[in-house]
N, C-alpha and C. Protein backbone atom coordinates (compact mmCIF):
# COMPACT_ATOMS: atom_id res chain seq x y z
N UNK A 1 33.04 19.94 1.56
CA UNK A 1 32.18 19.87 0.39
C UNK A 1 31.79 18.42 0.13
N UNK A 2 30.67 18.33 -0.23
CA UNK A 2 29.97 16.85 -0.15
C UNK A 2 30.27 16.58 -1.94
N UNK A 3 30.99 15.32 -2.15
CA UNK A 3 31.09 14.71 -3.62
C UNK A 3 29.54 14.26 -4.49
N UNK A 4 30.03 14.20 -5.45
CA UNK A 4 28.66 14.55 -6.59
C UNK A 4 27.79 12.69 -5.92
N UNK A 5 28.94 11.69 -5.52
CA UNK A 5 27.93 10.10 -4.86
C UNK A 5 27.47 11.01 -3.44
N UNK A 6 27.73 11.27 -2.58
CA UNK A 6 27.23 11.65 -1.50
C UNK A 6 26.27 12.67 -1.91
N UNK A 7 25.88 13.28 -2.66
CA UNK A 7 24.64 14.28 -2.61
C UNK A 7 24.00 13.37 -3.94
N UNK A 8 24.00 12.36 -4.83
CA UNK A 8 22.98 11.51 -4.68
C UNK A 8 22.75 10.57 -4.19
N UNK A 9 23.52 9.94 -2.99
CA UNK A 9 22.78 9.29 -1.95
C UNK A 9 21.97 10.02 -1.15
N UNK A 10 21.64 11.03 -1.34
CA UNK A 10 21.03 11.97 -0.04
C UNK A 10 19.98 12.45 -0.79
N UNK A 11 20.06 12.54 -2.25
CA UNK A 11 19.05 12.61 -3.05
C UNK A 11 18.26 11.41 -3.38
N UNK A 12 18.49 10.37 -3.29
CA UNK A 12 17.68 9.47 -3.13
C UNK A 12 17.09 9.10 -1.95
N UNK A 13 17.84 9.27 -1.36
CA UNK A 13 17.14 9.15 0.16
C UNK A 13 16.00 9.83 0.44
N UNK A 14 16.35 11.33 0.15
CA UNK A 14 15.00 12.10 0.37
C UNK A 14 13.78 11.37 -0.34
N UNK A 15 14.44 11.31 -2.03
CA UNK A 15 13.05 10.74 -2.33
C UNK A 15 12.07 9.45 -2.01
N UNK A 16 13.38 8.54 -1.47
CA UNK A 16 12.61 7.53 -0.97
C UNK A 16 11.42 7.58 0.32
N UNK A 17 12.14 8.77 1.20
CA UNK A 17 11.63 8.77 2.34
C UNK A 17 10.31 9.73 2.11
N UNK A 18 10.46 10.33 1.43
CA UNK A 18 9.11 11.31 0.24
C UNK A 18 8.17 10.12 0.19
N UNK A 19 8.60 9.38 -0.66
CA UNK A 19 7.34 8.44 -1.39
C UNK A 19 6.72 7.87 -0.27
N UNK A 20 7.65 7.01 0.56
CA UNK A 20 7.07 6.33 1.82
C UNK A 20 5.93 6.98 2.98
N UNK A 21 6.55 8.47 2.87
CA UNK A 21 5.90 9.02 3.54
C UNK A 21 4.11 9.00 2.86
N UNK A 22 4.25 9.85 1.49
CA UNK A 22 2.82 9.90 0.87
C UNK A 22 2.07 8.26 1.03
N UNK A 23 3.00 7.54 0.99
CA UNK A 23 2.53 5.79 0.58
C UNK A 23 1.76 5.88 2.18
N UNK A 24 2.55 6.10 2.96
CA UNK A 24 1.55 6.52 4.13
C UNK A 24 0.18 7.32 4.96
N UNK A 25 0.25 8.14 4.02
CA UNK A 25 -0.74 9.16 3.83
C UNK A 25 -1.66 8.68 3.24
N UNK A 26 -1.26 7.69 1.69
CA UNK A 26 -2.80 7.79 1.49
C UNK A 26 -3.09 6.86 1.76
N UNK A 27 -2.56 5.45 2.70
CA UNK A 27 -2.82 4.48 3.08
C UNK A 27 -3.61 4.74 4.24
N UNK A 28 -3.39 5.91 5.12
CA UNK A 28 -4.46 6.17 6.10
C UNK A 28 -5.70 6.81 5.59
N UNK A 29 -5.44 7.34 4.55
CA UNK A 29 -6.72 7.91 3.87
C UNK A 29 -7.85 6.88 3.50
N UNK A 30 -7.33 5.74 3.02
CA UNK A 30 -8.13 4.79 2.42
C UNK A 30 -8.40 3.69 3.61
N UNK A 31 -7.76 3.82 5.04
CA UNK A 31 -7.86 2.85 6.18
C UNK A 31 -9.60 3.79 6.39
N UNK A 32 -9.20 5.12 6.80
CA UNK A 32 -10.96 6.05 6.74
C UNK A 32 -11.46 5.91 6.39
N UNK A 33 -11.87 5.68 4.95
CA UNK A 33 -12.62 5.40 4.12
C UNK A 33 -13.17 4.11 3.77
N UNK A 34 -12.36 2.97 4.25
CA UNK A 34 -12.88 1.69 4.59
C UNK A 34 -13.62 1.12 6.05
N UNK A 35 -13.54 2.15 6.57
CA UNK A 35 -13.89 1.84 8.06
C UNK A 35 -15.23 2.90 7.97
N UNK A 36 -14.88 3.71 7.44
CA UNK A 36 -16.26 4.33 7.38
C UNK A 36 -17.35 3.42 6.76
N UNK A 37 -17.28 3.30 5.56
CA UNK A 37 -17.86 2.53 4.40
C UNK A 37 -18.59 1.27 5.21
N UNK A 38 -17.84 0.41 6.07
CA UNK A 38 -18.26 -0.27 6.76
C UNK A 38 -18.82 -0.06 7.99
N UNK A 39 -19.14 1.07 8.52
CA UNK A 39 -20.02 1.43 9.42
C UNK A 39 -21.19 1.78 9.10
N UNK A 40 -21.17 2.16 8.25
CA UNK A 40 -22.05 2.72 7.09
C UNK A 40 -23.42 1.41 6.67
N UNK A 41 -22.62 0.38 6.19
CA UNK A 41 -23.37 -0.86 5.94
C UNK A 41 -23.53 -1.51 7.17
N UNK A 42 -23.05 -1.37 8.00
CA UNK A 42 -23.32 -2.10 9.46
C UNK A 42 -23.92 -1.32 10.66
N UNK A 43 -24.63 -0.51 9.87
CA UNK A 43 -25.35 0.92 10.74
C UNK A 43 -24.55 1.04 12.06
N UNK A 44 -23.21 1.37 11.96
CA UNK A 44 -22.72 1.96 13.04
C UNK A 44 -22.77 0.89 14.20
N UNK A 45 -22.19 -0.22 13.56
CA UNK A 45 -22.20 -1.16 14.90
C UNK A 45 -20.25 -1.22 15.25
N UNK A 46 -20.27 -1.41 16.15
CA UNK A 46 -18.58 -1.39 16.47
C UNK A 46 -18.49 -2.81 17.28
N UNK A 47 -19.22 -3.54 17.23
CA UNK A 47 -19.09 -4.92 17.48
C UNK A 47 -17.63 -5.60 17.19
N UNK A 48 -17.37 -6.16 17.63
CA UNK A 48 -15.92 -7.25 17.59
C UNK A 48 -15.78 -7.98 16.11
N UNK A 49 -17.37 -8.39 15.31
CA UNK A 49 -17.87 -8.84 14.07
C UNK A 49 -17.22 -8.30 12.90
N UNK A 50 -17.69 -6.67 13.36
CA UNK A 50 -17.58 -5.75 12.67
C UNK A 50 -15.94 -5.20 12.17
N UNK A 51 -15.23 -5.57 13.37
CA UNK A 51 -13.84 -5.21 13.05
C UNK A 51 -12.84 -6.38 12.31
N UNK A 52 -13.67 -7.31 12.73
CA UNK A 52 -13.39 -8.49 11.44
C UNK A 52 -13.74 -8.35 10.25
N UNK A 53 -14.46 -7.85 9.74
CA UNK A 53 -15.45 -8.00 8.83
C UNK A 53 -14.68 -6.91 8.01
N UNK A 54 -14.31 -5.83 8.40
CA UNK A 54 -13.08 -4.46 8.24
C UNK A 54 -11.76 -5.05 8.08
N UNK A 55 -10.73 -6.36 8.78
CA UNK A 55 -10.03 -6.62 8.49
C UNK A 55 -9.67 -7.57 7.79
N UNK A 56 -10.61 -8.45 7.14
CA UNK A 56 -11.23 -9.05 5.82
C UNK A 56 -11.18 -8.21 4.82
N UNK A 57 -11.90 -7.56 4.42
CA UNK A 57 -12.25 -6.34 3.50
C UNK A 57 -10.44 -5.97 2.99
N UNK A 58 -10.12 -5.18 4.37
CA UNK A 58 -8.82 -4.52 4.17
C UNK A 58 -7.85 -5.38 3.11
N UNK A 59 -7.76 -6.90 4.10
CA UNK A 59 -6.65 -7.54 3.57
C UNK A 59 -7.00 -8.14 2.15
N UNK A 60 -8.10 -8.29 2.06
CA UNK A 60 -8.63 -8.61 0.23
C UNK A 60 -8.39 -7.65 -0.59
N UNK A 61 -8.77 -5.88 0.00
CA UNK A 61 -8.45 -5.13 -1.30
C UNK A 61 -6.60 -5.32 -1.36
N UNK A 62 -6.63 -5.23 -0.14
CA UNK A 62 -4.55 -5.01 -0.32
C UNK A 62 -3.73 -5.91 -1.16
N UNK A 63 -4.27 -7.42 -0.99
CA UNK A 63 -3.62 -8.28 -1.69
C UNK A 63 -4.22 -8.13 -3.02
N UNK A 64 -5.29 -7.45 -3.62
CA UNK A 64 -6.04 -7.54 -4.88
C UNK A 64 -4.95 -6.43 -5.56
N UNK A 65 -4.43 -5.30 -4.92
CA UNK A 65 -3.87 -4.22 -5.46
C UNK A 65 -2.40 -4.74 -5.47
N UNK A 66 -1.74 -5.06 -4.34
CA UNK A 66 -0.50 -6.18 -4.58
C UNK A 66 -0.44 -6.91 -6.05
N UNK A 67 -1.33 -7.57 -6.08
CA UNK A 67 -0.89 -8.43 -7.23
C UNK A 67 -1.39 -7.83 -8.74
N UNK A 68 -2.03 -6.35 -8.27
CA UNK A 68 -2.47 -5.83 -9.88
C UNK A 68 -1.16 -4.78 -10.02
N UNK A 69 -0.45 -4.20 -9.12
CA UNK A 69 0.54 -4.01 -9.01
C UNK A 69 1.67 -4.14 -9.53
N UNK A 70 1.84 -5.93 -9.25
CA UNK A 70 3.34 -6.36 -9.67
C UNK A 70 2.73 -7.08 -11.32
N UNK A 71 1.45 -7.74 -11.46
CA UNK A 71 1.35 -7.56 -13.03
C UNK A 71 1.46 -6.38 -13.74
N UNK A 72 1.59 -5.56 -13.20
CA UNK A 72 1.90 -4.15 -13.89
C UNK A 72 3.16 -3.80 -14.10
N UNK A 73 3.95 -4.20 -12.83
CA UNK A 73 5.58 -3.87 -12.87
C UNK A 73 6.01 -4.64 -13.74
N UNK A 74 5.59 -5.81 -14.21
CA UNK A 74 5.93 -7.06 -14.60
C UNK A 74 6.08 -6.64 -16.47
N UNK A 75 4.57 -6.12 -17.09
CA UNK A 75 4.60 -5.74 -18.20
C UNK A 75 5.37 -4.51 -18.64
N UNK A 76 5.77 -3.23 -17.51
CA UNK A 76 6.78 -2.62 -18.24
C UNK A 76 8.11 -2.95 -17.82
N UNK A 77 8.24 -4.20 -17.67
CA UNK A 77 9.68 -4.29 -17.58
C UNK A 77 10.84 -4.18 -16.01
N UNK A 78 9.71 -3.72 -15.29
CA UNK A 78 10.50 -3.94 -13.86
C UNK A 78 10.35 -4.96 -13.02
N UNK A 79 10.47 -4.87 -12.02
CA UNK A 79 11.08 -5.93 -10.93
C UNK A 79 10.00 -6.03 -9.61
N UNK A 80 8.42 -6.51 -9.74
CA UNK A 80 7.78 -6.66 -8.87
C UNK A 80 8.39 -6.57 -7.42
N UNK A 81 7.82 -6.46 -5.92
CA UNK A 81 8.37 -6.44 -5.06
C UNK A 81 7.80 -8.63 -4.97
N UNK A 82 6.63 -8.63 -5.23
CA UNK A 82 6.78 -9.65 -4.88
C UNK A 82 6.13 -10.82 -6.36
N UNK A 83 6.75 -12.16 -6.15
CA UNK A 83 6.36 -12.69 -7.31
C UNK A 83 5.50 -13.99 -7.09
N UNK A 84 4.95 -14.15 -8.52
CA UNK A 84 3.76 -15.52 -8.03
C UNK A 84 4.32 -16.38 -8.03
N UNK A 85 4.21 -17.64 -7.52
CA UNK A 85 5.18 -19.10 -7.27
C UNK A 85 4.64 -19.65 -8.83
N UNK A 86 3.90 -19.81 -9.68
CA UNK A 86 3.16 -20.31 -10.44
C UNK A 86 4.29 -19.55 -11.82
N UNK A 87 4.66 -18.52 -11.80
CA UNK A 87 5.90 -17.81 -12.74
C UNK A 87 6.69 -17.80 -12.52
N UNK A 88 7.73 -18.28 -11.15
CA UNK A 88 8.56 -18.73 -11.03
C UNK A 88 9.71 -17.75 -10.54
């Protein structure tokens, strides 16, 4: 018989591995939808330009949502994953 700590370590676990999973899901959802979007404006060019131009994009929205993120964690009281050097 598994003790009441061992079935919530296993309950957290699941859920962690839950979230990660969806965090994955809709992270490919929105990789589609940015690559589309940009084919879209670049009439379907798949140029070398173009996949720069996609991994620009990407890494600007990511770090824009990163840091609207942890100002968010920040005002209710939790523990950003990551913090600004400027707050210390």
């Amino acid at each position: 018989m598994a003790s009441k700590e061992t079935t919530k370590i296993i309950l957290q676990s699941m859920i962690a591995l839950a979230s990660a999973a969806f965090g994955l899901v809709a992270a490919l959802a929105w990789n589609d939808a940015i690559k589309e979007t940009i084919k879209l404006l670049m009439a379907d060019d798949e140029s070398l330009a173009s996949k720069y131009v996609y991994a620009i994009l990407a890494t600007a929205i990511a770090v824009v949502i990163v840091l609207v993120l942890a100002r968010f964690a920040a005002r209710v009281g939790g523990e950003a994953a990551i913090q600004r050097e400027a707050e210390g």
